[in-house]
N, C-alpha and C. Protein backbone atom coordinates (compact mmCIF):
# COMPACT_ATOMS: atom_id res chain seq x y z
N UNK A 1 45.13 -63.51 72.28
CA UNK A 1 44.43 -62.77 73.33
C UNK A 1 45.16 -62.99 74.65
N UNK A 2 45.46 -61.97 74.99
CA UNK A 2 46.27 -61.68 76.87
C UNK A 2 45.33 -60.93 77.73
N UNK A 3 45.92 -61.00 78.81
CA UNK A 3 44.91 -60.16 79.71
C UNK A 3 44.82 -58.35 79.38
N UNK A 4 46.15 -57.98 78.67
CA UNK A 4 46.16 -56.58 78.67
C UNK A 4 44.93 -56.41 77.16
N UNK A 5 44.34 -57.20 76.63
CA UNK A 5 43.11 -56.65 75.23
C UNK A 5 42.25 -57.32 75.53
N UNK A 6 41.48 -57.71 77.04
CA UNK A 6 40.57 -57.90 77.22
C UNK A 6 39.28 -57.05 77.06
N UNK A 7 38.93 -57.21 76.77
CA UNK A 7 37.34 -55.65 77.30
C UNK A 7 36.03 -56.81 77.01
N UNK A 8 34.85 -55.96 77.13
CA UNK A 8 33.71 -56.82 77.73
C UNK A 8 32.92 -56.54 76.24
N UNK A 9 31.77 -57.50 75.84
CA UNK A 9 31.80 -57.87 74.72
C UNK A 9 30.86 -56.27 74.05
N UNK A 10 30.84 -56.38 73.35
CA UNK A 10 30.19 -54.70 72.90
C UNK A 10 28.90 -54.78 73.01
N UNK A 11 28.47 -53.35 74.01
CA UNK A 11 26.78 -53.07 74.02
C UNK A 11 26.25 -53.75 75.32
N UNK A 12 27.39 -54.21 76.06
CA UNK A 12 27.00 -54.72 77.56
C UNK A 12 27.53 -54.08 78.41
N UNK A 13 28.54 -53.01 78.28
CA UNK A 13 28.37 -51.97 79.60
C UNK A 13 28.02 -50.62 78.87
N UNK A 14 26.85 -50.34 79.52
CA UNK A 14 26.33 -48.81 79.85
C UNK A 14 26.97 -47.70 80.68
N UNK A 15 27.68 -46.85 79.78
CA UNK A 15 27.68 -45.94 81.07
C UNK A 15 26.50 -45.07 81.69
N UNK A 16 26.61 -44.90 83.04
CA UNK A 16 26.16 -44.58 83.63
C UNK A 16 26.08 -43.13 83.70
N UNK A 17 24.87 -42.34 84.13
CA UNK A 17 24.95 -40.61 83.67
C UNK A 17 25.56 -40.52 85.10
N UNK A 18 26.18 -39.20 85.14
CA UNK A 18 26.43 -38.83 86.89
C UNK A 18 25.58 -38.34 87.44
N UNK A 19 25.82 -38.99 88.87
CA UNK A 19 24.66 -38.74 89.96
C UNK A 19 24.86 -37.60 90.55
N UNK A 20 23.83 -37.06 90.23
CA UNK A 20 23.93 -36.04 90.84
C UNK A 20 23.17 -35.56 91.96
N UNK A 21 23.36 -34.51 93.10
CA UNK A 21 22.67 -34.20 94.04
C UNK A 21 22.36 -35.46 95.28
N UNK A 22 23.67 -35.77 95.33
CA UNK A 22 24.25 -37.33 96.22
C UNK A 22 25.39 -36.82 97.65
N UNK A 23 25.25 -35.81 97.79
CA UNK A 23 26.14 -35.22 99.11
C UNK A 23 27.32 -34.34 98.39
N UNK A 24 28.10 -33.87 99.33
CA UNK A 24 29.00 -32.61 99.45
C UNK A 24 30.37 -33.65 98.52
N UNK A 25 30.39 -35.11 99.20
CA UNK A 25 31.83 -35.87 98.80
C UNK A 25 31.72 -35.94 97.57
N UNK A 26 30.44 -36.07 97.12
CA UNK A 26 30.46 -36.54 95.36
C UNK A 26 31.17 -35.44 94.70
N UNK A 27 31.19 -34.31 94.82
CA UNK A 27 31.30 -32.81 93.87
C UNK A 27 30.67 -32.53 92.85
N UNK A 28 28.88 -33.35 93.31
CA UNK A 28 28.19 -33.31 92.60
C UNK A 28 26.93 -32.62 93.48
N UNK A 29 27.12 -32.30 94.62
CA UNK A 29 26.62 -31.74 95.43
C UNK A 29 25.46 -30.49 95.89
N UNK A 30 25.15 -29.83 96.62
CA UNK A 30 24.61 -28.68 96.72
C UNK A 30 23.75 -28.42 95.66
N UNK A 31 23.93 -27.59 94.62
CA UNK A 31 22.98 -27.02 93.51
C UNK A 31 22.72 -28.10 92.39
N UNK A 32 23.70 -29.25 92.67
CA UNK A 32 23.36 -30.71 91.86
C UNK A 32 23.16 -29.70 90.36
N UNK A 33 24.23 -29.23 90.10
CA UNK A 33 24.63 -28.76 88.30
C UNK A 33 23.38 -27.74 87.94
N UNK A 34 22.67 -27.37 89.01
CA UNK A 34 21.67 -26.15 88.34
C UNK A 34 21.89 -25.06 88.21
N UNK A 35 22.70 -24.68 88.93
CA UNK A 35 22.87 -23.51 89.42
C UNK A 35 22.24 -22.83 90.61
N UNK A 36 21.94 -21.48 90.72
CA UNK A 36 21.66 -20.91 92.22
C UNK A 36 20.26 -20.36 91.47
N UNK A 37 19.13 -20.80 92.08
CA UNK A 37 17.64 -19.89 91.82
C UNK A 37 17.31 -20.12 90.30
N UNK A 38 16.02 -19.19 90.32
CA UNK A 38 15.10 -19.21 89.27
C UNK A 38 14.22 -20.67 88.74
N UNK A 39 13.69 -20.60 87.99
CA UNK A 39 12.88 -21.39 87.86
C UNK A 39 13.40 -23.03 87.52
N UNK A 40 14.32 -22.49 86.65
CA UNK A 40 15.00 -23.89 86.05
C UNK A 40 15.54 -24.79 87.28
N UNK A 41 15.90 -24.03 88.20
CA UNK A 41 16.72 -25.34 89.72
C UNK A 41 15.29 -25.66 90.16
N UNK A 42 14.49 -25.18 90.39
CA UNK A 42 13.60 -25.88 91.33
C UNK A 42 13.06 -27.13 90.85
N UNK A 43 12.57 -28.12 91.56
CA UNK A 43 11.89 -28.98 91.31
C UNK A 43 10.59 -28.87 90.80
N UNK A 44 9.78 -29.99 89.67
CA UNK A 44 8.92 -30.03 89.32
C UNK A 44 8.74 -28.92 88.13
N UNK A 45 10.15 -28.02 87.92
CA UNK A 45 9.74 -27.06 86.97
C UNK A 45 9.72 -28.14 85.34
N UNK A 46 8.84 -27.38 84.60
CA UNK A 46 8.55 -27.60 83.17
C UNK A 46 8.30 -26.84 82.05
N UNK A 47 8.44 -26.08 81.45
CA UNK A 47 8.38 -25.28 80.83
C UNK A 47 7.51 -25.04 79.93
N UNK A 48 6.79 -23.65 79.94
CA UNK A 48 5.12 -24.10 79.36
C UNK A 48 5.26 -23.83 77.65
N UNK A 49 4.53 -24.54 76.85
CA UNK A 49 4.56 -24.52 75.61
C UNK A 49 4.37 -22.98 75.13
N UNK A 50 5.14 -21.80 74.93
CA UNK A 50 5.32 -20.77 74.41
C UNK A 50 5.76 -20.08 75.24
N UNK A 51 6.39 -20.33 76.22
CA UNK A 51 6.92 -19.05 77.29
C UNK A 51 8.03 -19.02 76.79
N UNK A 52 8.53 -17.41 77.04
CA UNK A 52 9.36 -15.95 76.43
C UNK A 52 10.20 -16.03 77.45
N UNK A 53 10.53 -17.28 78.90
CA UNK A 53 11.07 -15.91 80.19
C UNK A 53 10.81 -15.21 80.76
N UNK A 54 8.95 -14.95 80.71
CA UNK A 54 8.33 -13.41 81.03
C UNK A 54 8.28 -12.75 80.50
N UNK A 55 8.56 -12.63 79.28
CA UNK A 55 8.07 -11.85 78.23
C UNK A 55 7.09 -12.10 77.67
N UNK A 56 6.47 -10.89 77.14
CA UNK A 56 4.97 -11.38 76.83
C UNK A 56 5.06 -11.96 75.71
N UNK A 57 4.06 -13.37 75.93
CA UNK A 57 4.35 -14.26 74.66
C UNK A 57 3.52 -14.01 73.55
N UNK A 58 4.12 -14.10 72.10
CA UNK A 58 3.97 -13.93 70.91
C UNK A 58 2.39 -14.18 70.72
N UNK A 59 1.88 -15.90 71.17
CA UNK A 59 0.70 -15.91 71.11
C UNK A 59 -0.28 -14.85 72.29
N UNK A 60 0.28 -13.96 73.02
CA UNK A 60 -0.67 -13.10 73.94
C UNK A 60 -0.80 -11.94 73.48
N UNK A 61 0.40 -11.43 72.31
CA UNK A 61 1.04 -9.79 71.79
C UNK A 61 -0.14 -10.00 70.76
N UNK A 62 0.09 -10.82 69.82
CA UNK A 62 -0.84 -11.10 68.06
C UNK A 62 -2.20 -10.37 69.06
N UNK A 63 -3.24 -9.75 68.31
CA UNK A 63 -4.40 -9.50 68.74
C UNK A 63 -5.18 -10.58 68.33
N UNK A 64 -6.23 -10.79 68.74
CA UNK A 64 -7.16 -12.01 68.04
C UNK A 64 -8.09 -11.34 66.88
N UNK A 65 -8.89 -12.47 66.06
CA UNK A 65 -9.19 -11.69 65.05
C UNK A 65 -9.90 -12.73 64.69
N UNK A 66 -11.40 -12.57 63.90
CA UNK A 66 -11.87 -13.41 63.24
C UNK A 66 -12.98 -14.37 64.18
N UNK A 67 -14.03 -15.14 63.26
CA UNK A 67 -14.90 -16.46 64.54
C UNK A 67 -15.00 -17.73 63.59
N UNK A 68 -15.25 -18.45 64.58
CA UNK A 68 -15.51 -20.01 64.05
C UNK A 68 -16.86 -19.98 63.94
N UNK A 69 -17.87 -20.31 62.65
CA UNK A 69 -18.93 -20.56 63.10
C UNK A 69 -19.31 -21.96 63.60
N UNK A 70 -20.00 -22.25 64.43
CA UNK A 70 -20.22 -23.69 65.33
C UNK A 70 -21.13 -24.35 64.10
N UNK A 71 -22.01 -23.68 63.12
CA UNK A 71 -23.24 -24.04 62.71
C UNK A 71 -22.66 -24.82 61.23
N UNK A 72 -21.42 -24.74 60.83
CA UNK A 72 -20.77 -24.65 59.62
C UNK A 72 -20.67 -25.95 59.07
N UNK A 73 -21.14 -26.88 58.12
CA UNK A 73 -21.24 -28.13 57.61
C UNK A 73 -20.16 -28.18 56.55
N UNK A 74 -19.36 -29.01 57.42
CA UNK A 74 -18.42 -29.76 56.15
C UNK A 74 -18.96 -31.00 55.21
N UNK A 75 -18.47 -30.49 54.27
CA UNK A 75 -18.81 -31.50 53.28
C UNK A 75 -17.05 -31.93 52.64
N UNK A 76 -16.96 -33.55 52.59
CA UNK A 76 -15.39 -34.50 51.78
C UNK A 76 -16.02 -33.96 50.25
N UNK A 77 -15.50 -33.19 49.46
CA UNK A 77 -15.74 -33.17 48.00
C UNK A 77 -15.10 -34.30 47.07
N UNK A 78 -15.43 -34.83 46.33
CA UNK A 78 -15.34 -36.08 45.26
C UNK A 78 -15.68 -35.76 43.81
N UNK A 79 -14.79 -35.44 43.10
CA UNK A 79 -14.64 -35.06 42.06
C UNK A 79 -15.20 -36.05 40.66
N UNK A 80 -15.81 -35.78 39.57
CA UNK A 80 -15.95 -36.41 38.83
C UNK A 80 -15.46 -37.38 37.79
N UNK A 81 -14.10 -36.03 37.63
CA UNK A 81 -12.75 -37.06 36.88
C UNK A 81 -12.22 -38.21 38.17
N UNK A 82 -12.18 -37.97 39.33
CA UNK A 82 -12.02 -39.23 40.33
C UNK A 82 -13.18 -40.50 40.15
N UNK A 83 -14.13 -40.07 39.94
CA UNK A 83 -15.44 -41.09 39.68
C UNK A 83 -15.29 -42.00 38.49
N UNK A 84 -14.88 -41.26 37.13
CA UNK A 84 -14.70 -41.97 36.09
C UNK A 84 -13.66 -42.58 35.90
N UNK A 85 -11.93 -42.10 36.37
CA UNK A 85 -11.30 -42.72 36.84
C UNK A 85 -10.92 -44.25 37.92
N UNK A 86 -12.65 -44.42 38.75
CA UNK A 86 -12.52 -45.19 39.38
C UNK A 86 -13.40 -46.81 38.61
N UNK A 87 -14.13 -46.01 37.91
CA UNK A 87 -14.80 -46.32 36.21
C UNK A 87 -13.86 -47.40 35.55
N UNK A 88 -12.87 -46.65 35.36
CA UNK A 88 -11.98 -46.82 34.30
C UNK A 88 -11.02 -48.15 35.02
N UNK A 89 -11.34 -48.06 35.88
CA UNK A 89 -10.09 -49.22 36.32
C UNK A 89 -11.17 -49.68 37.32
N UNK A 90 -12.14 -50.07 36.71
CA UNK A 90 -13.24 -51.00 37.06
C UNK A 90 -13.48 -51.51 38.39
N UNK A 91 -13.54 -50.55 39.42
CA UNK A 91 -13.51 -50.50 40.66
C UNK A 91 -15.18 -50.52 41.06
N UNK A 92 -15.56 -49.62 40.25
CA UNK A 92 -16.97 -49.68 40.79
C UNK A 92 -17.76 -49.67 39.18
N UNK A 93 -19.14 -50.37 39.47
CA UNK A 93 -20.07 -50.73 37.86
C UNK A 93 -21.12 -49.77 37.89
N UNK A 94 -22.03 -50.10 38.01
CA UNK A 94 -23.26 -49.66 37.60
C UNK A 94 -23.55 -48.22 38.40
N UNK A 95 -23.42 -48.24 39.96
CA UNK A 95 -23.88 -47.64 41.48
C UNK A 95 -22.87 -47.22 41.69
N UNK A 96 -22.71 -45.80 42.52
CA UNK A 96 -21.67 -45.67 43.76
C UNK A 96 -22.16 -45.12 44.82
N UNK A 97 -22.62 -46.20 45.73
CA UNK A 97 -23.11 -45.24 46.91
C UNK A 97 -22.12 -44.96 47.85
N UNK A 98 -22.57 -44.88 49.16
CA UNK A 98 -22.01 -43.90 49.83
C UNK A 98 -21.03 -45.18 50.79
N UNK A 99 -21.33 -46.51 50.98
CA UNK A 99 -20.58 -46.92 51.42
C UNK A 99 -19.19 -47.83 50.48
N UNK A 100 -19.47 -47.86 49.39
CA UNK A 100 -18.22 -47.83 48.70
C UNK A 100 -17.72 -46.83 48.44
N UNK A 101 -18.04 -45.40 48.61
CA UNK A 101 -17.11 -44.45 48.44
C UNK A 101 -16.12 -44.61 50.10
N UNK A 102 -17.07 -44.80 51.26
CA UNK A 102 -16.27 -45.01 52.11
C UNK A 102 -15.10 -46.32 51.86
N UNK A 103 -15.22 -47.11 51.89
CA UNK A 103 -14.68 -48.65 51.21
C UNK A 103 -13.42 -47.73 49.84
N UNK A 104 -13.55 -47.43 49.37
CA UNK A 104 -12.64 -47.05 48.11
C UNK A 104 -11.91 -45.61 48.86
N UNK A 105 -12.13 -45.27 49.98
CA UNK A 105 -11.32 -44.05 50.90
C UNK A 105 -11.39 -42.87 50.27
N UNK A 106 -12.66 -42.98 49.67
CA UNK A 106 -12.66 -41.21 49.44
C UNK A 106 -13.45 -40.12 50.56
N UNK A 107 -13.64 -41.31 51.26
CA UNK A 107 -14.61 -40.21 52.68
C UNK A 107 -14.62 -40.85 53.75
N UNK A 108 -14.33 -40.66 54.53
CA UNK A 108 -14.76 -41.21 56.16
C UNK A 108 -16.22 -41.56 56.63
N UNK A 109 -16.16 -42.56 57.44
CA UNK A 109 -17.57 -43.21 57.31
C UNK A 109 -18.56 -41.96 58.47
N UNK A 110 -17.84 -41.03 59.26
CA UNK A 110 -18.73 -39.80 59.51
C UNK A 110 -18.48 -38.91 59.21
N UNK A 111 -18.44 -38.58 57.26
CA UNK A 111 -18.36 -37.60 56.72
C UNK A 111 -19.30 -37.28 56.01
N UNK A 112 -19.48 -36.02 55.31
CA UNK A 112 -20.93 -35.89 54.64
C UNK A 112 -20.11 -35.75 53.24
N UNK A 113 -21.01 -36.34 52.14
CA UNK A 113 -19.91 -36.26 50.95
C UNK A 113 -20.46 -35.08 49.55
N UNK A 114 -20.07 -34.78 49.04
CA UNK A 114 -20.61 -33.74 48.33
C UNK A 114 -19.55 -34.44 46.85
N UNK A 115 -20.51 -34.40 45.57
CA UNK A 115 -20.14 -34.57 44.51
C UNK A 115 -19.57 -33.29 43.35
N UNK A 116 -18.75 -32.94 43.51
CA UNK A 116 -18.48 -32.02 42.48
C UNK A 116 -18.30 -32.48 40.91
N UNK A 117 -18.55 -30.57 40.15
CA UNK A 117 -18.30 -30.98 38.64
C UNK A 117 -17.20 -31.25 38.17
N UNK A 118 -15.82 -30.86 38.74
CA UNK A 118 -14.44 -31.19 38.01
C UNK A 118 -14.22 -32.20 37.02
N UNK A 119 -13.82 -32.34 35.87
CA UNK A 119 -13.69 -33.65 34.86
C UNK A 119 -14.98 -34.11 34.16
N UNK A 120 -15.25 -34.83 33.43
CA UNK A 120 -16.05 -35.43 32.76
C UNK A 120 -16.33 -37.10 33.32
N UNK A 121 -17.46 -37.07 32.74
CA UNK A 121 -18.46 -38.58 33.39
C UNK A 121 -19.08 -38.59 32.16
N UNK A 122 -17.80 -40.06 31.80
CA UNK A 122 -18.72 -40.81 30.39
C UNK A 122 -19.55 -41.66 30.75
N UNK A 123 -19.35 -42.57 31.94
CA UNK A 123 -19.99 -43.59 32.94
C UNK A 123 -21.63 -43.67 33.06
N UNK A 124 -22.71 -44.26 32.62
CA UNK A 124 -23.71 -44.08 33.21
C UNK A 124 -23.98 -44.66 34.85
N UNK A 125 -23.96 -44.10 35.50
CA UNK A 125 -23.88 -44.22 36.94
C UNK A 125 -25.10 -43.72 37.74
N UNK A 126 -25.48 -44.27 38.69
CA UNK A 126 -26.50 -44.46 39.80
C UNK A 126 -25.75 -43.53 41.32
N UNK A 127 -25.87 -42.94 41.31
CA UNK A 127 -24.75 -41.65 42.09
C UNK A 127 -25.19 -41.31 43.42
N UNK A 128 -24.83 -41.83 44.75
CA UNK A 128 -25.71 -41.05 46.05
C UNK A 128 -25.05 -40.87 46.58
N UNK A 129 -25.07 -39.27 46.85
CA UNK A 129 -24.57 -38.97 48.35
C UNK A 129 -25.21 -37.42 48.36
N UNK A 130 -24.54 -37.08 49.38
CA UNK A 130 -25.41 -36.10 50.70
C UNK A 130 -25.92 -34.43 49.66
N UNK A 131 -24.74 -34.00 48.76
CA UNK A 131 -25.27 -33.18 48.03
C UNK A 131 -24.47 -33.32 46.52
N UNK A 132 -24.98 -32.31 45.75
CA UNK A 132 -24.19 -32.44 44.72
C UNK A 132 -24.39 -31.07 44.18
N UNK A 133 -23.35 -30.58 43.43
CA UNK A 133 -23.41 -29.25 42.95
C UNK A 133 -24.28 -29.38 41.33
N UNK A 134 -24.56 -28.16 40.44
CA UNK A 134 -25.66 -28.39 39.80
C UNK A 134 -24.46 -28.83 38.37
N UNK A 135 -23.64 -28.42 38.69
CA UNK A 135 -22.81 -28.80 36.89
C UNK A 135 -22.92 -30.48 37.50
N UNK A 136 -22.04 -30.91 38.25
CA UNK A 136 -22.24 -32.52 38.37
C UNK A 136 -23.36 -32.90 38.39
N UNK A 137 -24.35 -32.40 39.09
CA UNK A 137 -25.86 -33.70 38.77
C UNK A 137 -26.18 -33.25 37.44
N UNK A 138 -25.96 -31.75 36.43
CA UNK A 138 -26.02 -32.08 35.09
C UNK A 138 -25.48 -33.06 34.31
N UNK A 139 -23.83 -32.88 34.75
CA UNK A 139 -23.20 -34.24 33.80
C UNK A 139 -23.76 -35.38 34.26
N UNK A 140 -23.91 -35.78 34.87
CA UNK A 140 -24.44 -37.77 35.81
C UNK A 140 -25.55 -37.70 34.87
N UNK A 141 -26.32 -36.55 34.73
CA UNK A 141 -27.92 -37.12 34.38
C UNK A 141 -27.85 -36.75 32.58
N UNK A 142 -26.46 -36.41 32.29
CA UNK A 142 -26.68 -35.93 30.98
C UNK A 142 -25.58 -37.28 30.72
N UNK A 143 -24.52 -38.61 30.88
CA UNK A 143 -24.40 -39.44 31.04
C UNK A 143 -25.33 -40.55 30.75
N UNK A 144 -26.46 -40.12 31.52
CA UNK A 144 -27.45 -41.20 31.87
C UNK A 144 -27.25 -41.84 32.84
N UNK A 145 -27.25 -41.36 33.81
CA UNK A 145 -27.27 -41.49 35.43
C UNK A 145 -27.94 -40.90 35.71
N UNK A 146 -28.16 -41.84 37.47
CA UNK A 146 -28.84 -40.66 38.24
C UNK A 146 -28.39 -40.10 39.22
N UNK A 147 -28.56 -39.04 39.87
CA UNK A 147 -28.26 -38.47 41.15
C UNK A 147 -29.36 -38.64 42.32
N UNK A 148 -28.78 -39.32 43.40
CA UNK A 148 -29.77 -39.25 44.49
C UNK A 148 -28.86 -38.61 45.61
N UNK A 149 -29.56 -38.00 46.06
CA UNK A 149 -29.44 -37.27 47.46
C UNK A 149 -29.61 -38.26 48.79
N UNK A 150 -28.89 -37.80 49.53
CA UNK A 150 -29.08 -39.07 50.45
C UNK A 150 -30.11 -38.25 51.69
C-alpha cells in the first residue's frame, strides 16, 4: 500500500446530490433544473392521485352506476368440511362456539359468523353462531348435534 491506492474504507463517503437553486455561480441556478413555468417548477406542487394534465380524468369520464346499501349485514361464512376438518385434527371436541372459532381464525372477533352446508359433518357437535343455512343445521342435527343461534 502507497499513497497513490489509498481510498476511504467502503460505504463511508456519500455522495452528495447537487445543490441546487444556490445562486447564478453554482450553474445550478435560476430555474434550479425545472425548467420555465407550469405546475411542476412551482413550489409545494404535488401531484393529485389520477390527474391527466387537465384532461378529464378517467375516474370523472366512467359514468357512475350502481348503490351501496348502508343496511347490508355481512356475515364470515364457515364451511362444514372446514368444521370436520378441524374435527379431524382434533382442534376442537365436543362444542364450537363462537370464541374458538375466533381463537382458531376463522372470523374476526367483530364479525358475524354464518355456518354453511359445504362438505359433510360426521362430528357430533354443539354448534353456535349468529346464523346458519338450513342444509347445515340439517347435517349438525342429523350428526347429532346441535345448532344454536347466537
Amino acid at each position: 500500500m502507497d499513497l497513490s491506492n489509498l481510498k476511504p474504507a467502503e460505504g463511508s463517503v456519500k455522495n452528495k446530490g447537487k445543490r441546487v437553486g444556490r445562486g447564478q455561480g453554482s450553474g445550478k441556478g435560476g430555474t434550479a433544473t425545472r425548467g420555465h413555468k407550469g405546475a411542476k417548477s412551482r413550489s409545494g406542487y404535488s401531484k393529485k392521485l389520477g390527474f391527466e394534465g387537465g384532461q378529464m380524468p378517467l375516474q370523472r369520464r366512467v359514468p357512475k352506476f350502481g348503490f351501496k346499501n348502508i343496511n347490508r349485514v355481512e356475515y364470515q361464512g364457515v364451511n362444514l368440511d372446514t368444521i370436520q376438518q378441524l374435527v379431524d385434527d382434533k382442534k376442537i371436541k365436543d362444542t364450537l362456539d363462537f370464541d374458538t372459532i375466533v381463537d382458531l381464525r376463522l372470523a374476526g372477533k367483530n364479525e358475524l359468523v354464518k355456518i354453511l352446508g359445504r362438505g359433510e359433518l360426521k362430528a357430533k357437535l354443539k354448534v353456535s353462531a349468529h346464523k346458519f343455512t338450513a342444509s347445515a343445521k340439517a347435517a349438525i342435527e342429523a350428526a347429532g348435534g346441535e345448532a344454536v343461534t347466537l
